[in-house]
C-alpha atoms as a PDB file:
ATOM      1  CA  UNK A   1       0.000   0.000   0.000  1.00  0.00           C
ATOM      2  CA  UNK A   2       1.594   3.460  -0.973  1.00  0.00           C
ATOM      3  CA  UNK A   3       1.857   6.031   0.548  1.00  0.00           C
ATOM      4  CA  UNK A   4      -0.738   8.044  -1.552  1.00  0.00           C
ATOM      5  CA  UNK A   5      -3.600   4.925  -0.433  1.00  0.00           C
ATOM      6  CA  UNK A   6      -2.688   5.579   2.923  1.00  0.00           C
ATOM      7  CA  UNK A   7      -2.876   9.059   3.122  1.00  0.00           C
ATOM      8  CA  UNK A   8      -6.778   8.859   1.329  1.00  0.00           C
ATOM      9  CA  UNK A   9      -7.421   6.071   3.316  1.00  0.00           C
ATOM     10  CA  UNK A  10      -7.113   8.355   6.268  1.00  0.00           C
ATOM     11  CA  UNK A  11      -8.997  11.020   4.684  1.00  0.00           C
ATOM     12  CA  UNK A  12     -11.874   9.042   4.076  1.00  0.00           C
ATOM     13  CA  UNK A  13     -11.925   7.677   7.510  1.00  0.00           C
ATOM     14  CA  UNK A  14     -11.903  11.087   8.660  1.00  0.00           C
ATOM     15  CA  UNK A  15     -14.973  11.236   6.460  1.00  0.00           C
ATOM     16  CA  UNK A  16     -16.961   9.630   8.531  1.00  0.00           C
ATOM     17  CA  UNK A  17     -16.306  11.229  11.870  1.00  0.00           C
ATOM     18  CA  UNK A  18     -16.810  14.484  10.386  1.00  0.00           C
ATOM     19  CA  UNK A  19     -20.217  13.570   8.937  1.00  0.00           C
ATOM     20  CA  UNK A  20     -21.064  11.965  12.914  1.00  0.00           C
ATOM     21  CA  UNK A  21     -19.700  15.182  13.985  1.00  0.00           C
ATOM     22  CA  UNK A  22     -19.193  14.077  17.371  1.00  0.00           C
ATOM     23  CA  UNK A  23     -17.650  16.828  19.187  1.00  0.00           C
ATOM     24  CA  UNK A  24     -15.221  15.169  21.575  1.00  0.00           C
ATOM     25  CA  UNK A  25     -12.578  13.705  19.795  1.00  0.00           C
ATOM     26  CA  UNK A  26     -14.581  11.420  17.857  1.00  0.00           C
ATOM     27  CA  UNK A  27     -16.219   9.712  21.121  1.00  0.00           C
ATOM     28  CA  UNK A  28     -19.810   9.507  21.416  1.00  0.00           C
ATOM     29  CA  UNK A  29     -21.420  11.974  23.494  1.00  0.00           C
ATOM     30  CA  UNK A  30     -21.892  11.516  26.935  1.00  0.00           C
ATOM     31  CA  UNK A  31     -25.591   9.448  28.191  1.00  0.00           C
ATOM     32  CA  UNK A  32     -25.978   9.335  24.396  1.00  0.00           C
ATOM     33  CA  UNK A  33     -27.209   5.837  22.526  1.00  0.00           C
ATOM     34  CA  UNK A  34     -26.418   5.174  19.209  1.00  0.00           C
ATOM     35  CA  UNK A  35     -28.217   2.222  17.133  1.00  0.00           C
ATOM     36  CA  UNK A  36     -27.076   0.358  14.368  1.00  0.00           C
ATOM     37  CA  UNK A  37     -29.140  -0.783  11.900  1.00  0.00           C
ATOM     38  CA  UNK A  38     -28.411  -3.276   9.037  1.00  0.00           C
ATOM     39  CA  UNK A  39     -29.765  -6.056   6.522  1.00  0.00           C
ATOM     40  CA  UNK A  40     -28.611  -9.602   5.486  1.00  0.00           C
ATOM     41  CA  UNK A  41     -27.136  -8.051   2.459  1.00  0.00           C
ATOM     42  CA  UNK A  42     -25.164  -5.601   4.412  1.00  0.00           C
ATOM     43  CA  UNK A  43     -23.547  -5.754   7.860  1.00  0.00           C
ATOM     44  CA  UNK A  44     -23.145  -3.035  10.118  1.00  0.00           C
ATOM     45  CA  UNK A  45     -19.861  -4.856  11.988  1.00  0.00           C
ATOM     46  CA  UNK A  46     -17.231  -2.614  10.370  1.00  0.00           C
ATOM     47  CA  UNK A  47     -18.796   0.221  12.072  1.00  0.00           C
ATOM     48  CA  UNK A  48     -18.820  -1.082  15.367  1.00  0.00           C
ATOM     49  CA  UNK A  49     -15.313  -2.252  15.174  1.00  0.00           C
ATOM     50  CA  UNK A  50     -15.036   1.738  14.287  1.00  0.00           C
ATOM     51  CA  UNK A  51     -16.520   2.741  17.468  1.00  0.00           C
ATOM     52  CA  UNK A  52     -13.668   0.651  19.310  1.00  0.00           C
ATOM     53  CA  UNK A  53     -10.888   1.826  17.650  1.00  0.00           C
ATOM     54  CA  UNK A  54     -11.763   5.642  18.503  1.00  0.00           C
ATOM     55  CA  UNK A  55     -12.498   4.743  21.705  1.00  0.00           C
ATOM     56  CA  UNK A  56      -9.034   2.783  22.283  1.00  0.00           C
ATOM     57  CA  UNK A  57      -7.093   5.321  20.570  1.00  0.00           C
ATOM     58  CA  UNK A  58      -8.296   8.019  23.125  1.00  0.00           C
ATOM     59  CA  UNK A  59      -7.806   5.797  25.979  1.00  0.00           C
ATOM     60  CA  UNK A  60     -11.257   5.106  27.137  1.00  0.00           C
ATOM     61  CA  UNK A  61     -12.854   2.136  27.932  1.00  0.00           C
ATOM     62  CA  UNK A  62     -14.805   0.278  26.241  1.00  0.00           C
ATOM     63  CA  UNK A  63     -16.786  -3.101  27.491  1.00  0.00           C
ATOM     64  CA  UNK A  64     -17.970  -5.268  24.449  1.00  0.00           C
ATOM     65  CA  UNK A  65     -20.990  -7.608  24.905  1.00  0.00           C
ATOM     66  CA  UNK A  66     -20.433  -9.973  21.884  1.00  0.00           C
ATOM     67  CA  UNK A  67     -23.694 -11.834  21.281  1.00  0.00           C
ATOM     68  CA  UNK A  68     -22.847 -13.042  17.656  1.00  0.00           C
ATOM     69  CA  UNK A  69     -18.895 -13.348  17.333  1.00  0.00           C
ATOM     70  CA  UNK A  70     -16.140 -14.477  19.769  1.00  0.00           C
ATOM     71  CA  UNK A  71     -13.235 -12.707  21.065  1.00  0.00           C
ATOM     72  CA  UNK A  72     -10.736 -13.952  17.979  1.00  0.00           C
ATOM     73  CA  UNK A  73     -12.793 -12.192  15.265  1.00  0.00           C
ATOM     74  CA  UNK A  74     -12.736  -8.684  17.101  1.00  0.00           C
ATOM     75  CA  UNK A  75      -8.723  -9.580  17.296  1.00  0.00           C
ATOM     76  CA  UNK A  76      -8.341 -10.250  14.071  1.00  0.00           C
ATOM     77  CA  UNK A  77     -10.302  -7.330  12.523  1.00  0.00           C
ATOM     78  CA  UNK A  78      -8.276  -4.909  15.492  1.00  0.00           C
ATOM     79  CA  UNK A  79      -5.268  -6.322  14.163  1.00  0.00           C
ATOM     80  CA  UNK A  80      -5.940  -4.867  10.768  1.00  0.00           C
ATOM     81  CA  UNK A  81      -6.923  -1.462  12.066  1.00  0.00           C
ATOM     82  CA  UNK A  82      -3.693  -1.004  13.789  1.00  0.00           C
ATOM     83  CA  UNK A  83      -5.056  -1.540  17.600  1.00  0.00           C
ATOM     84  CA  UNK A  84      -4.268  -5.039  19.602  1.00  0.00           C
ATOM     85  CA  UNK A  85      -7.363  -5.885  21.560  1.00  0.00           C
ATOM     86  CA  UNK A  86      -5.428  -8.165  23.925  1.00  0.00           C
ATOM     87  CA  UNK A  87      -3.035  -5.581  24.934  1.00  0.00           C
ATOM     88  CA  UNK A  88      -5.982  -3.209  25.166  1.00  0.00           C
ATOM     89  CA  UNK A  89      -7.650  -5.796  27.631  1.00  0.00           C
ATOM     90  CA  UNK A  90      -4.837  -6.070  29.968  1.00  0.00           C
ATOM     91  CA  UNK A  91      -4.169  -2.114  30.201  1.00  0.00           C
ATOM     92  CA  UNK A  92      -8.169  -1.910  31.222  1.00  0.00           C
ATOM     93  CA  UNK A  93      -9.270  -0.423  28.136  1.00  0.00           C
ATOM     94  CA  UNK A  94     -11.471  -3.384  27.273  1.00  0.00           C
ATOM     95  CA  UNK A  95     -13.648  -6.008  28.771  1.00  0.00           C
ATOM     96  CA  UNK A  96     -14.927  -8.496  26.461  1.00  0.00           C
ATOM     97  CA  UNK A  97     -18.211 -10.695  27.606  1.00  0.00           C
ATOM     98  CA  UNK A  98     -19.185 -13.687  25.661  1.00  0.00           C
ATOM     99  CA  UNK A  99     -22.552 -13.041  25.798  1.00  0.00           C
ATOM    100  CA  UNK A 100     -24.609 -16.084  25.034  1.00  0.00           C
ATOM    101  CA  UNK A 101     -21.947 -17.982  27.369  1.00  0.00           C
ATOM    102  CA  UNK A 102     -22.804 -15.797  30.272  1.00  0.00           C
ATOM    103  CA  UNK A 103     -26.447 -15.724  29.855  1.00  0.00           C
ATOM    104  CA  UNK A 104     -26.030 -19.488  29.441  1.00  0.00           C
ATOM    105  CA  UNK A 105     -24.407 -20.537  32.444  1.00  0.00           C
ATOM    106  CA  UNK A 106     -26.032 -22.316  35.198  1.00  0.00           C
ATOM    107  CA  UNK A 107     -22.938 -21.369  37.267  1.00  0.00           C
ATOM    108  CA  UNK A 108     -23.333 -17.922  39.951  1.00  0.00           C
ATOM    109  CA  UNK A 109     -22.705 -14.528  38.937  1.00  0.00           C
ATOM    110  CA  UNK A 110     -19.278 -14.681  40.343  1.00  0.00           C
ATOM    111  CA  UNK A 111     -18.185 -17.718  38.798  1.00  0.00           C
ATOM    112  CA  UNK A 112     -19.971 -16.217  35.608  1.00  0.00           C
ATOM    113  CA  UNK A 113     -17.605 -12.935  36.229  1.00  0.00           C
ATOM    114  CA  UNK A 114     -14.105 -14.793  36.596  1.00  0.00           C
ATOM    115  CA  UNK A 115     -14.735 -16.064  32.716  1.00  0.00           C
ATOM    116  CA  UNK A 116     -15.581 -12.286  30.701  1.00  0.00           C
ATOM    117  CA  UNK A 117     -12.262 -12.104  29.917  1.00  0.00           C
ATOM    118  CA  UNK A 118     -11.160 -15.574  29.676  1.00  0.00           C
ATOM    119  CA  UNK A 119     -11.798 -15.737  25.677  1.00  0.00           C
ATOM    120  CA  UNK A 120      -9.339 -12.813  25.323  1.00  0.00           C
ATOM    121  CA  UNK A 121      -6.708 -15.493  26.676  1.00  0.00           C
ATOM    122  CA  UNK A 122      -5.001 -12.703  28.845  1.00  0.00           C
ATOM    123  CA  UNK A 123      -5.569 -12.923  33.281  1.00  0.00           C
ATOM    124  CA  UNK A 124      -7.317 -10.084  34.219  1.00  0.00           C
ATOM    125  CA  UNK A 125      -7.369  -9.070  37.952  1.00  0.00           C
ATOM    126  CA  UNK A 126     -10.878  -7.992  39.247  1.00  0.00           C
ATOM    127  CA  UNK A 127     -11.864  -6.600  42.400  1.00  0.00           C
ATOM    128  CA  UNK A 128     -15.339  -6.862  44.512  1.00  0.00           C
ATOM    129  CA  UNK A 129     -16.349  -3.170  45.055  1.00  0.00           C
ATOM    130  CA  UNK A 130     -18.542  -2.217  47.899  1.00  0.00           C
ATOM    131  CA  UNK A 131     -22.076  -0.951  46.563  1.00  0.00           C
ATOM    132  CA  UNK A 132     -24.451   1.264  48.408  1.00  0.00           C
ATOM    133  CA  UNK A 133     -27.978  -0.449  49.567  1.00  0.00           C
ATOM    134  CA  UNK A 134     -30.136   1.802  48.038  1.00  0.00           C
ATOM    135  CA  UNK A 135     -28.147   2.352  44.987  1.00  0.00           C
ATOM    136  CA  UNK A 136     -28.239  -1.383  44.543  1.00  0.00           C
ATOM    137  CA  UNK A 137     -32.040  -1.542  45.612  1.00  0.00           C
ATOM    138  CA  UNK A 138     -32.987   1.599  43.270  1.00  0.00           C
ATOM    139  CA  UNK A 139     -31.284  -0.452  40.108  1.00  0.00           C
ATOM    140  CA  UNK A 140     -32.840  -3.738  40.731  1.00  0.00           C
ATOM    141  CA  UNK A 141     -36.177  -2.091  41.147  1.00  0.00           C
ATOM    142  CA  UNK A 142     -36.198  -0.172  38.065  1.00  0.00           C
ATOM    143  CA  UNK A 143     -34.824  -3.303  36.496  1.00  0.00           C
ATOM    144  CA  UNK A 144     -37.799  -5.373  37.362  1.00  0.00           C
ATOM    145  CA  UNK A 145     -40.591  -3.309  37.252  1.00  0.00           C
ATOM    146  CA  UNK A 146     -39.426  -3.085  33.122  1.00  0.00           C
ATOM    147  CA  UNK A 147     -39.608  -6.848  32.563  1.00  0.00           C
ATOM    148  CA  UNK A 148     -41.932  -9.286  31.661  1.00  0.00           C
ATOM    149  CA  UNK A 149     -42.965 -12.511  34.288  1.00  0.00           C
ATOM    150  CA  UNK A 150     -40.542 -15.010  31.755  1.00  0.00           C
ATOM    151  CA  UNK A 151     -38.755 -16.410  34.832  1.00  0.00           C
ATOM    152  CA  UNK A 152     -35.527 -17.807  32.569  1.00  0.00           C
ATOM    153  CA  UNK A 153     -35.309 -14.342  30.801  1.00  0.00           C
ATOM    154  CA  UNK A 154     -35.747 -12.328  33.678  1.00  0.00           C
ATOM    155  CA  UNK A 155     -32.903 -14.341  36.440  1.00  0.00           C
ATOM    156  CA  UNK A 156     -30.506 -14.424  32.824  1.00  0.00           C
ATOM    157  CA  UNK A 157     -30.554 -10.940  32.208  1.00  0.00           C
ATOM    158  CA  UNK A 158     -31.367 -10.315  35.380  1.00  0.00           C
ATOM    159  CA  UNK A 159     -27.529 -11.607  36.517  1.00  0.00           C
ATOM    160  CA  UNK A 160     -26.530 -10.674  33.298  1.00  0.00           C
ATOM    161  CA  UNK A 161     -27.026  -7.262  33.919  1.00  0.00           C
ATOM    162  CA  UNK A 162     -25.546  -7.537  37.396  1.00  0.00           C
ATOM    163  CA  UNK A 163     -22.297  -8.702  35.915  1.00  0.00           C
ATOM    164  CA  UNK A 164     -21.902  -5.617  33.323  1.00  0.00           C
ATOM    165  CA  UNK A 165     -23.036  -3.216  36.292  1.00  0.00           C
ATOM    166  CA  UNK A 166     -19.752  -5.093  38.148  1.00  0.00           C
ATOM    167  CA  UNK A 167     -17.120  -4.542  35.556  1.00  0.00           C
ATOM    168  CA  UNK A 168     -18.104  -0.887  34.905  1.00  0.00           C
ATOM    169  CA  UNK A 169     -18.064  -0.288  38.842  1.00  0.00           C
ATOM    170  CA  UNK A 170     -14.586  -2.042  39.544  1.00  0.00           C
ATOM    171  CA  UNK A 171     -13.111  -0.563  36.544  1.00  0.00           C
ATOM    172  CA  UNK A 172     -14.501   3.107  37.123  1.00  0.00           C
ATOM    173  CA  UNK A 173     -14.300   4.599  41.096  1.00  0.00           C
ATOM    174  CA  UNK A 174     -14.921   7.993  39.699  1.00  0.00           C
ATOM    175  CA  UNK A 175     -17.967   9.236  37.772  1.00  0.00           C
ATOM    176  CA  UNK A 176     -17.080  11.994  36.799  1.00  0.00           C
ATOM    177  CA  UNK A 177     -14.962  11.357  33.555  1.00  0.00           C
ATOM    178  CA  UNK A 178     -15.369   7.511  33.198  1.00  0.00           C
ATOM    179  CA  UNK A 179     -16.623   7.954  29.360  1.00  0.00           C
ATOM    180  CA  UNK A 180     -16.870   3.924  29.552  1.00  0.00           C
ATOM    181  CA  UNK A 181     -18.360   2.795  26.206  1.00  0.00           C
ATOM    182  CA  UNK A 182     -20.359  -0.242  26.287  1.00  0.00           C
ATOM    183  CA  UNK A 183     -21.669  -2.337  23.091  1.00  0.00           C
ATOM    184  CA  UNK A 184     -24.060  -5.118  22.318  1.00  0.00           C
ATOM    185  CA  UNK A 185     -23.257  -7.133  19.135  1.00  0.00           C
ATOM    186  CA  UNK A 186     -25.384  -7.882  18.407  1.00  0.00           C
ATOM    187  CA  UNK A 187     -29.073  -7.876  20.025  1.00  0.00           C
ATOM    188  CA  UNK A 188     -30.892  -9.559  17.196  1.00  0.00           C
ATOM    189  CA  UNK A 189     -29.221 -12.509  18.457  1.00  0.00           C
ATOM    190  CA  UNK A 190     -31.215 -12.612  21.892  1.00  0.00           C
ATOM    191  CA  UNK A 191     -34.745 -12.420  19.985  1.00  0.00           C
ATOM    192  CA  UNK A 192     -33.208 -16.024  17.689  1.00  0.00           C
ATOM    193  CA  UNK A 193     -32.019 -17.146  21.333  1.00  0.00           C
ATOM    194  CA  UNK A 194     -36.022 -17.188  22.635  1.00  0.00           C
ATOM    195  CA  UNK A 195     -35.461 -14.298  24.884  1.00  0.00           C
ATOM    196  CA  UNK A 196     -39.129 -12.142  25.312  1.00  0.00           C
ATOM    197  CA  UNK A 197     -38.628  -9.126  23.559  1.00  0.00           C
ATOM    198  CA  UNK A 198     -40.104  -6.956  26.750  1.00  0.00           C
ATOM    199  CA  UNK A 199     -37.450  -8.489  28.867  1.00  0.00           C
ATOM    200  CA  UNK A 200     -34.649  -7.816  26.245  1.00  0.00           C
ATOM    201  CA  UNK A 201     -35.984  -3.950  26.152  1.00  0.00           C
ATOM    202  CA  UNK A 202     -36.056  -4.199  29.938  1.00  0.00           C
ATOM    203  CA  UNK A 203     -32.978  -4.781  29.954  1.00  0.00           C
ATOM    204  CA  UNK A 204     -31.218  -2.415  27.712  1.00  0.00           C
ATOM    205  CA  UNK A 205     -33.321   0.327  29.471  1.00  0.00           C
ATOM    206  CA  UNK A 206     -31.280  -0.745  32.756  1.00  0.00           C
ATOM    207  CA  UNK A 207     -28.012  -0.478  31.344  1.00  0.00           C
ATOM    208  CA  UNK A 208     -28.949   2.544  29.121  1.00  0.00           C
ATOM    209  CA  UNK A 209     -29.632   4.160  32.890  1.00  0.00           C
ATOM    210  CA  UNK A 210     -26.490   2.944  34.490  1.00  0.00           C
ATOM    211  CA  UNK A 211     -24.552   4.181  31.614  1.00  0.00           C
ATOM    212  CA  UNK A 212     -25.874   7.572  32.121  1.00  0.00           C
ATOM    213  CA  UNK A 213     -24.762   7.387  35.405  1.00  0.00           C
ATOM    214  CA  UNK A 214     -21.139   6.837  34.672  1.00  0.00           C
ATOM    215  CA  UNK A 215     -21.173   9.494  32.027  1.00  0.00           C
ATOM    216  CA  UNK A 216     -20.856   6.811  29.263  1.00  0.00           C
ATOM    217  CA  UNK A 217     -22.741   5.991  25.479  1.00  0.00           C
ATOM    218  CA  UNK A 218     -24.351   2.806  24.581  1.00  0.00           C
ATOM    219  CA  UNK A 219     -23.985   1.545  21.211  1.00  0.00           C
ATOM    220  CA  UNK A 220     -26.457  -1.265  19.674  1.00  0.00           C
ATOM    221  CA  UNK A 221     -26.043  -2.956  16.465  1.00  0.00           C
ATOM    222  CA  UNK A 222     -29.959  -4.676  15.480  1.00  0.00           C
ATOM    223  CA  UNK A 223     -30.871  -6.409  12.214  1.00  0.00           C
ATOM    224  CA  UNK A 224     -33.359  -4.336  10.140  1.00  0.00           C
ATOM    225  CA  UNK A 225     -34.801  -7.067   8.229  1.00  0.00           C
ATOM    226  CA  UNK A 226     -35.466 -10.782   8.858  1.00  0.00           C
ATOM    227  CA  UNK A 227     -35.117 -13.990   6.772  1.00  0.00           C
ATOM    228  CA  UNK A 228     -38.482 -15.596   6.805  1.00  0.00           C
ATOM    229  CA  UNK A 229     -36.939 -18.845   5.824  1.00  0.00           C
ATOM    230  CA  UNK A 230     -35.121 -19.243   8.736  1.00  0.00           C
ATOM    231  CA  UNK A 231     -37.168 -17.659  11.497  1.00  0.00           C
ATOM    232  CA  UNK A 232     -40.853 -18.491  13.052  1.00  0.00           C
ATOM    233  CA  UNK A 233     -43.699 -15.429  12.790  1.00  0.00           C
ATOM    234  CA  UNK A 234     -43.018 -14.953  16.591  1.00  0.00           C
ATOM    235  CA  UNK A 235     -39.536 -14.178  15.806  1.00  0.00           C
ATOM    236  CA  UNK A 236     -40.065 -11.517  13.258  1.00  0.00           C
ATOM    237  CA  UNK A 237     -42.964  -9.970  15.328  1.00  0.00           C
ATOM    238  CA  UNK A 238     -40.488  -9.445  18.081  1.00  0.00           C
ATOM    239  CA  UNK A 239     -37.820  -8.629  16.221  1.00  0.00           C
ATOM    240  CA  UNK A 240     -40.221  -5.789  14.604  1.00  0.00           C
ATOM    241  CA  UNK A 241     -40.981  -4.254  18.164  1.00  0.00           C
ATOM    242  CA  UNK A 242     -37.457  -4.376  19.155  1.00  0.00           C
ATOM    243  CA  UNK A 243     -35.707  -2.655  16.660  1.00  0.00           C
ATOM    244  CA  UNK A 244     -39.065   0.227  16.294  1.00  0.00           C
ATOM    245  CA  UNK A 245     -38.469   0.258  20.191  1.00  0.00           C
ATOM    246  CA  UNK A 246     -34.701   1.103  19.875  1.00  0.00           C
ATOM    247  CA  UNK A 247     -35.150   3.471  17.468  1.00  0.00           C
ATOM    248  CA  UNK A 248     -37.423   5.278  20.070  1.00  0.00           C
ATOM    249  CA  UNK A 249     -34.916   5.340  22.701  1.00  0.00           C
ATOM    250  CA  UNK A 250     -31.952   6.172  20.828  1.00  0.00           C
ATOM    251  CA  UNK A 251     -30.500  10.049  19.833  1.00  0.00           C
ATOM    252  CA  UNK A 252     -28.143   8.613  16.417  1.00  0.00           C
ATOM    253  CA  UNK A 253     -29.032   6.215  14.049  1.00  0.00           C
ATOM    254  CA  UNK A 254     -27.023   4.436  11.604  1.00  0.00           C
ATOM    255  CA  UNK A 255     -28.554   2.671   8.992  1.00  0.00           C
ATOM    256  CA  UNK A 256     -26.100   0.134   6.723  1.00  0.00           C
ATOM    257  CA  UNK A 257     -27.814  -1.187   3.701  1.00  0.00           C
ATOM    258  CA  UNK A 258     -26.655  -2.391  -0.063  1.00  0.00           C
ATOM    259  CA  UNK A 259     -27.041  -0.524  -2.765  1.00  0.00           C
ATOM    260  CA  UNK A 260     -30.445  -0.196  -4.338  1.00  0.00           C
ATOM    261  CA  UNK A 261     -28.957  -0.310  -7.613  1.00  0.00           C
ATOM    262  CA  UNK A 262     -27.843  -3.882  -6.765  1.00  0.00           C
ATOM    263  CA  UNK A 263     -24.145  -5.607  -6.103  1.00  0.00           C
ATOM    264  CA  UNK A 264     -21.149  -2.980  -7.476  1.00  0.00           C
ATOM    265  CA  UNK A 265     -17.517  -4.086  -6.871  1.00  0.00           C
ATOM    266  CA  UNK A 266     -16.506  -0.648  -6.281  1.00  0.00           C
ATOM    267  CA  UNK A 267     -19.248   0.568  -3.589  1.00  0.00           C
ATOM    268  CA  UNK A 268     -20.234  -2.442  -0.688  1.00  0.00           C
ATOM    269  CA  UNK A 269     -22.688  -0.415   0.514  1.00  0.00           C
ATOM    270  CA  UNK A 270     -24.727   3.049   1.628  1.00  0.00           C
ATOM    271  CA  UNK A 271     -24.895   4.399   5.377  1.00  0.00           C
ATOM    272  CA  UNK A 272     -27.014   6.915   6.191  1.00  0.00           C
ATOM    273  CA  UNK A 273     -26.667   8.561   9.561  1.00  0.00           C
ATOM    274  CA  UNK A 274     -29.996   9.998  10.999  1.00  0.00           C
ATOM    275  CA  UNK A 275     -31.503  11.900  14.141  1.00  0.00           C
ATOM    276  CA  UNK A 276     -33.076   9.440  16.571  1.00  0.00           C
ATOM    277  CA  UNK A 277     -36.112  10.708  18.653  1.00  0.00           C
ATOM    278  CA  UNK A 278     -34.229  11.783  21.783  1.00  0.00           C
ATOM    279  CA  UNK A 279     -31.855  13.717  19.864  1.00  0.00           C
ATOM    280  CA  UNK A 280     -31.834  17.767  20.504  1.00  0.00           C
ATOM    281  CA  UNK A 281     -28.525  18.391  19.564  1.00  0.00           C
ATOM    282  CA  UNK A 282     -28.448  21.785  17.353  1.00  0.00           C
ATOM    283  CA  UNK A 283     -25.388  20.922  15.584  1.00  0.00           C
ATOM    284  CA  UNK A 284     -26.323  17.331  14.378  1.00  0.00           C
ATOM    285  CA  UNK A 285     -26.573  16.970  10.556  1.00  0.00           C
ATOM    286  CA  UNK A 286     -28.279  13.998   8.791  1.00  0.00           C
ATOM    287  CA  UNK A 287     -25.927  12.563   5.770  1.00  0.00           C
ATOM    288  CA  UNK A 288     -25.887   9.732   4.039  1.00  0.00           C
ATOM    289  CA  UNK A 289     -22.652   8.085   2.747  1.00  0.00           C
ATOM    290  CA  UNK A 290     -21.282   5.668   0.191  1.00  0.00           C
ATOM    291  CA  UNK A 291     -18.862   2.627   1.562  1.00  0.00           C
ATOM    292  CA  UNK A 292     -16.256  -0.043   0.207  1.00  0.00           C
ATOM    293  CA  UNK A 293     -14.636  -2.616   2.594  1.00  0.00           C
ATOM    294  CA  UNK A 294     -11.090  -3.523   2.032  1.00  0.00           C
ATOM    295  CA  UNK A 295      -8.399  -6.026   3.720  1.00  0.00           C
ATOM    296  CA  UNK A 296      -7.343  -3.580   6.447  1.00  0.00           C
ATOM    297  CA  UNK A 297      -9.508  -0.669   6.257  1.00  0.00           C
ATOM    298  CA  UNK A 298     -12.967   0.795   5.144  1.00  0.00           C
ATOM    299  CA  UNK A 299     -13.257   3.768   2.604  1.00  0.00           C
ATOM    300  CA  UNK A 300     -15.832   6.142   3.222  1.00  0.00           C
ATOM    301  CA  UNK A 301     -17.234   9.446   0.756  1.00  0.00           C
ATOM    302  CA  UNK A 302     -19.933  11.488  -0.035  1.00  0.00           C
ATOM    303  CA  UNK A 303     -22.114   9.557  -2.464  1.00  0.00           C
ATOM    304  CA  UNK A 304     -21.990   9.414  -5.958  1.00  0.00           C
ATOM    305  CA  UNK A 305     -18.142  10.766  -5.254  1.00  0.00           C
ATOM    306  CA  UNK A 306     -16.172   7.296  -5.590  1.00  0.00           C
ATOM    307  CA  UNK A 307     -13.211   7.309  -7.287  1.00  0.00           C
ATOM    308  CA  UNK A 308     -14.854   5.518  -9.984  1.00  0.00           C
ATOM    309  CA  UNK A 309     -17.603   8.187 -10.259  1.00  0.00           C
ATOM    310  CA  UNK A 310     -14.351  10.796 -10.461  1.00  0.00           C
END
């Protein structure tokens, strides 16, 4: 790759940010949710492994709740952006959860916290941290009141929720400036597991609030579309109320989708970045974008402006 490559490659990068126009060094605002939306014919992954490059880079943590990939494919794709998840993991920048694993296990919530980081291959010291009893009691109450009477839903993400609440906590013994990022990728994947959809909503609402708390953003990556062929009419119902429900409660939106025009070699895809309904921020500006995956990078511009178009 030449010089020249590089240097556009950059550019275009840049492209995005500039169109999310995040003001703080490319992090997303504080108590801010962003949602990702995309389609069988066109993933939204490369931007989430966006989100945790920027936040690495700046030094900020970030905890990522993989639903739908293990810890080696998020290595692998780091690798090619130029950031090394491992190393990131032992410096306290990252805590990965294998989320199906931990919603999974029969075991307790401790023995379900010692094994987070445990795909990541690298020992991670934790700590027990002391909560207050009516923080604690405040949290679980607006935690149960959200979901549905599904008793295997509601103990899973019940504890589940418990041991992301634990991580941030221990990691973070100041508020103030924490600017913890956490991720689900992907929450499609809990709707295909035979989680209710009220107790999935449930709890996202929880750890939206606890995020707030800690001065953080929540990112969310959610299929837009559903493949009838492999999925009952109970699946695509809730599916349909969870994504129109996360659109409600987010302030960004990212939608990833293919072309309309059909497959092009040159352009993978179109993004188009949108005001959610909780957004009031004056200086947002709706744009949509053109996109083309490579090995070790994605290219971003203005659409219709590829380099083929030129």
């Amino acid at each position: 790759m030449s010089k020249e490559d590089v240097r556009k490659g950059t550019a275009e990068k840049e492209g995005l940010d500039s169109s999310l126009s995040f003001p703080d060094n490319n992090l997303p605002p504080n108590k801010k949710s962003i949602l990702i939306t995309d389609t069988l014919s066109a993933s939204g992954n490369f931007l989430i492994h966006h989100f945790i490059v920027n936040q690495i880079k700046s030094d900020k943590h970030v905890v990522l709740v993989g639903f739908s990939q293990t810890f080696n494919h998020y290595l692998t794709i780091g690798r090619k952006l130029g950031v090394n998840l491992t190393l990131a993991n032992q410096k306290g920048l990252l805590s990965f959860i294998d989320g199906l694993t931990s919603l999974y296990s029969q075991n307790s919530q401790t023995d379900s916290f010692s094994k987070i980081n445990s795909a990541a291959e690298a020992a991670t010291t934790t700590t027990t941290t002391k909560t207050k009893t009516n923080q604690t009691s405040a949290l679980t109450c607006s935690y149960s009141n959200s979901l549905s009477d599904s008793p295997i839903s509601k103990e899973s993400l019940q504890n589940f929720y418990k041991i992301i609440k634990q991580i941030i906590e221990t990691r973070h013994s100041s508020i103030d400036d924490s600017r913890v990022c956490l991720i689900f990728d992907d929450l499609s994947v809990l709707i295909y597991s035979g989680f209710n959809v009220r107790d999935i909503l449930g709890f996202v609402k929880a750890c939206r609030m606890m995020i707030e708390k800690y001065n953080g953003s929540l990112i969310m990556l959610v299929h837009a579309d559903e493949d009838v062929t492999q999925s009952s009419l109970d699946d695509e119902l809730g599916q349909e109320i969870l994504l129109k429900s996360l659109i409600y409660q987010s302030e960004y939106l990212l939608s990833v989708r293919g072309l309309g025009s059909g497959f092009s070699k040159d352009v993978s895809g179109e993004i188009t970045i949108a005001r959610g309904p909780r957004n009031q921020d004056k200086w947002f500006r709706p744009s949509t974008l053109h996109y083309k995956i490579l090995d070790n990078n994605v290219q971003f511009f203005v659409k219709g402006f590829s380099q083929v178009v030129l």
